[in-house]
Protein backbone atom coordinates (compact mmCIF):
# COMPACT_ATOMS: atom_id res chain seq x y z
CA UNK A 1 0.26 -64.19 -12.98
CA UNK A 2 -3.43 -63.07 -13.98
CA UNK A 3 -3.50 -65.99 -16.56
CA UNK A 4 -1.82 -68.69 -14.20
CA UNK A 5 -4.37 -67.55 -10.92
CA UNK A 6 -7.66 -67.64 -13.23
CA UNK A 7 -6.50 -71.43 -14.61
CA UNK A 8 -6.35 -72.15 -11.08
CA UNK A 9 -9.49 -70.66 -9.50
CA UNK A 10 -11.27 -72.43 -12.76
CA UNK A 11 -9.58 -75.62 -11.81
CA UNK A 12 -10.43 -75.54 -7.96
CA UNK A 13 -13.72 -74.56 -8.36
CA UNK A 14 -14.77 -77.18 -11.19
CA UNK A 15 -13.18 -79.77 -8.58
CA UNK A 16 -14.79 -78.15 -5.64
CA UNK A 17 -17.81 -76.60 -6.71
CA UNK A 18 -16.49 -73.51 -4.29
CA UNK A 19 -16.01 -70.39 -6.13
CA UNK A 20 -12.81 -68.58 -5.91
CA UNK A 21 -13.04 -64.60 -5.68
CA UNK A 22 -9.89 -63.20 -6.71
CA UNK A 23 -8.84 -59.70 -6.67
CA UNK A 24 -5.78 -58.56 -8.66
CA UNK A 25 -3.96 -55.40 -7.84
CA UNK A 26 -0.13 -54.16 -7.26
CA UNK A 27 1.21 -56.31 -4.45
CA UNK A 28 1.85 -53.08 -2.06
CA UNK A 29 -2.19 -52.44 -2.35
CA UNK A 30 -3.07 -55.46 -1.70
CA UNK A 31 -0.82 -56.03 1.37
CA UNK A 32 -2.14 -52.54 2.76
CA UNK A 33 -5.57 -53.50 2.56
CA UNK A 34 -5.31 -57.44 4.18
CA UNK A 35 -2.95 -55.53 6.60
CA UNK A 36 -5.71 -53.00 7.57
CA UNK A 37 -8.27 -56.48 8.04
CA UNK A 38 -9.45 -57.00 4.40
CA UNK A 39 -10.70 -60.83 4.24
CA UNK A 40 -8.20 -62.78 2.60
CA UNK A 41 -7.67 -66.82 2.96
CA UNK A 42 -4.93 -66.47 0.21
CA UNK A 43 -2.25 -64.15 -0.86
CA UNK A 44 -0.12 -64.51 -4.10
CA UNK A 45 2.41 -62.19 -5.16
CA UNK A 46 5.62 -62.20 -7.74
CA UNK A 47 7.11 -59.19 -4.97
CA UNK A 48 8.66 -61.33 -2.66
CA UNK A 49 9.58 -57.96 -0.82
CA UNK A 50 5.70 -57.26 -0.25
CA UNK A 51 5.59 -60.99 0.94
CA UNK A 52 8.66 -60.46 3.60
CA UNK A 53 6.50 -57.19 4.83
CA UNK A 54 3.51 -59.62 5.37
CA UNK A 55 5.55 -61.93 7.64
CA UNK A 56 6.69 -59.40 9.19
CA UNK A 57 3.52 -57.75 10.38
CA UNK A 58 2.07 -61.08 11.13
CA UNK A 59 -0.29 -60.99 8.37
CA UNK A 60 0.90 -63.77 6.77
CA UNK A 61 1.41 -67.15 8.96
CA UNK A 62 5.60 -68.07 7.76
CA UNK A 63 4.58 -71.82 7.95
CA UNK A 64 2.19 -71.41 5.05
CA UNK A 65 4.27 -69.42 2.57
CA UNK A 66 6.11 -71.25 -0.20
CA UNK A 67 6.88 -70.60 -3.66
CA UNK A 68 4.18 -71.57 -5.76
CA UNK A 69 5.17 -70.33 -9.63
CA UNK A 70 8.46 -69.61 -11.22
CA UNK A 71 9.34 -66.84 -13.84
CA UNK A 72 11.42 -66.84 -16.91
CA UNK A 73 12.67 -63.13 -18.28
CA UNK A 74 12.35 -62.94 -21.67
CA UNK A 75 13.72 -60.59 -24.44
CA UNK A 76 10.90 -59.81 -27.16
CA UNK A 77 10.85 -58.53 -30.32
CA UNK A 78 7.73 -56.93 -32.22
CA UNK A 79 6.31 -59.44 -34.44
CA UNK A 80 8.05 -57.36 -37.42
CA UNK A 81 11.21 -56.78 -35.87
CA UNK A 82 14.15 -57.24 -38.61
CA UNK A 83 16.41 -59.01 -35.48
CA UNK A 84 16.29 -62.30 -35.95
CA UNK A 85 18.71 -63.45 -33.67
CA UNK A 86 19.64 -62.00 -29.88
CA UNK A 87 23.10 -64.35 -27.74
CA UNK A 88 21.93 -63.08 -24.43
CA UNK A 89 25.43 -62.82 -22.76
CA UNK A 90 27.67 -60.48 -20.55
CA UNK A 91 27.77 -57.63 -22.46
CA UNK A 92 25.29 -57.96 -25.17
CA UNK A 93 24.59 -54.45 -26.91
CA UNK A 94 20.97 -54.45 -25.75
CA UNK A 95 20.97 -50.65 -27.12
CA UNK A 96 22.17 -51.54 -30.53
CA UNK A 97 19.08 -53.67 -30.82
CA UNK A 98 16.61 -51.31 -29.62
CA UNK A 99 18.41 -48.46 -31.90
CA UNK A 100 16.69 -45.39 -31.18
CA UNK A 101 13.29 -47.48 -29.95
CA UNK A 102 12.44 -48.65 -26.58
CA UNK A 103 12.59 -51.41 -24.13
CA UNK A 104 9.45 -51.71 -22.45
CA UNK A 105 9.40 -53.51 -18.71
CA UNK A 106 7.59 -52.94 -15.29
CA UNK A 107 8.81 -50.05 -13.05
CA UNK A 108 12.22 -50.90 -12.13
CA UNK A 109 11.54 -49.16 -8.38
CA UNK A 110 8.39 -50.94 -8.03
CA UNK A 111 7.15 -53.63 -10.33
CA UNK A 112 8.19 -57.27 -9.80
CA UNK A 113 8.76 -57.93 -13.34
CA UNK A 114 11.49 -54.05 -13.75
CA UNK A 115 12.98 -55.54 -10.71
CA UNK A 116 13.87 -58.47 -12.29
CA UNK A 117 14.90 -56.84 -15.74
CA UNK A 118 16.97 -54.59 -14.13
CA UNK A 119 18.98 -56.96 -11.83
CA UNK A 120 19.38 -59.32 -14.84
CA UNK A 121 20.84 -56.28 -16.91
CA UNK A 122 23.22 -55.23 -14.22
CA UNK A 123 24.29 -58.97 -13.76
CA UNK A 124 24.30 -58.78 -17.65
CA UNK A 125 26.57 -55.68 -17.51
CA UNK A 126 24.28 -53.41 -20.06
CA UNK A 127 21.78 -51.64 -17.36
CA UNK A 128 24.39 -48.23 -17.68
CA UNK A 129 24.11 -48.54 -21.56
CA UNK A 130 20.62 -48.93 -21.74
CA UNK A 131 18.96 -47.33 -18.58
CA UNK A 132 17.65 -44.27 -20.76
CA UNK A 133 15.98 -46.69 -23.02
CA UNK A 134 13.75 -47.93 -20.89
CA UNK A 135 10.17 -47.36 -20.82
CA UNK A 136 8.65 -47.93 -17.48
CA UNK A 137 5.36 -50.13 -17.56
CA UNK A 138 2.65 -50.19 -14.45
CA UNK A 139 3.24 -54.26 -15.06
CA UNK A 140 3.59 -57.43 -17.08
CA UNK A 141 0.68 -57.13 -19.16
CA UNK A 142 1.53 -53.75 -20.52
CA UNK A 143 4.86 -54.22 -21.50
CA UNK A 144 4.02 -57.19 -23.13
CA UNK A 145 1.79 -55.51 -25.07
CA UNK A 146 4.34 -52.64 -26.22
CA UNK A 147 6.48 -55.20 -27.34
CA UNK A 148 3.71 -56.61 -29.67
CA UNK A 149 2.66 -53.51 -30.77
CA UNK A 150 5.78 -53.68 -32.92
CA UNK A 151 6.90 -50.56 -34.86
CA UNK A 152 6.82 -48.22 -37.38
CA UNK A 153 9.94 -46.46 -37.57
CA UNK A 154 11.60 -47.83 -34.65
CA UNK A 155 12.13 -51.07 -32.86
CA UNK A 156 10.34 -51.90 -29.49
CA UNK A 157 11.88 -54.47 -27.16
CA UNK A 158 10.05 -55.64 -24.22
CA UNK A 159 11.84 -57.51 -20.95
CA UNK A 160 8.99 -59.57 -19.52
CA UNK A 161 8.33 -62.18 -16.69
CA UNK A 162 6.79 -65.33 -18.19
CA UNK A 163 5.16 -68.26 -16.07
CA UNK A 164 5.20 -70.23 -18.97
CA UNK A 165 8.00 -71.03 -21.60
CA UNK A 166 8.08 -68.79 -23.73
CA UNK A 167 7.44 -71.17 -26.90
CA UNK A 168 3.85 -71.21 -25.31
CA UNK A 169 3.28 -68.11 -24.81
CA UNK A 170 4.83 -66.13 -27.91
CA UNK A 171 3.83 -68.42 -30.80
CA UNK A 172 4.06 -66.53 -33.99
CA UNK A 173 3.56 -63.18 -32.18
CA UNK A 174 7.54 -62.16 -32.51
CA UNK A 175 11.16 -63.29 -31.72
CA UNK A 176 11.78 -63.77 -28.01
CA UNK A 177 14.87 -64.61 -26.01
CA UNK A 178 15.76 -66.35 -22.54
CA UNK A 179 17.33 -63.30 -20.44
């Protein structure tokens, strides 16, 4: 979301001449801190839980809230992974592929983007055969980056929100897959 807020802020204030101040933290910091009277005209968030808390404390005016970015989860591959190929389906052996490696994603108690994973994996039916694979990330940005740290002598997945197809955003850096 860093990436897609800074574009913005760029954008409005080029148009505006108004510069944007933007502070980027974990949703559930942020919401504690307009919540105890921070200054805030604006609050984005991919945790539509700490969004629902806002609402609820009357912190955040319902009328103005809508859904400003989607996400797509995406399956991704160090940039010298030997897979080559992922069918992202019911049942998919997810722990086959990451062999005796790691699947990097957010927190799955706590960050948006392990939230996501791990909802799509139980949907997916794999979550039970690959829940002691997974390598718990503080967010987006640093799973991303142990999936593109690749390997030496084991294979590192990472399960990643993307505001952008991933085509865009992955170019030449590894294999991904729609999750």
């Amino acid at each position: 979301m860093t990436n897609a807020l800074d574009d913005v802020d760029a954008a409005f204030t080029k148009q505006t001449g108004i510069k944007v101040v933007t502070s980027y933290d974990a949703s559930s910091t942020l919401m504690k801190q307009i919540e105890g009277g921070a200054p805030v005209d604006a609050f984005v968030s991919a945790d539509l839980k700490w969004m629902d808390y806002g609402v609820e404390k009357k912190v955040i005016n319902e009328s103005t809230r809508f859904n400003l970015l989607g996400t797509v989860l995406v399956l991704i591959a160090g940039k010298d992974s030997k897979i080559d190929h992922v069918d992202v389906e019911p049942g998919f052996d997810l722990a086959k592929l990451a062999n005796d490696g790691r699947i990097a994603t957010g927190d799955v108690q706590e960050v948006p983007v392990g939230l996501y994973a791990k909802a799509a994996l139980e949907k997916l039916g794999v979550w039970s055969t690959v829940e002691s694979k997974m390598a718990m990330t503080v967010n987006v940005r640093a799973a991303l980056a142990s999936g593109h740290r690749g390997h030496q002598l084991r294979e590192v997945l990472a399960l990643v929100a993307l505001r952008k197809p991933p085509s865009e955003v992955m170019r030449s850096k590894g294999p991904t897959w729609g999750v």
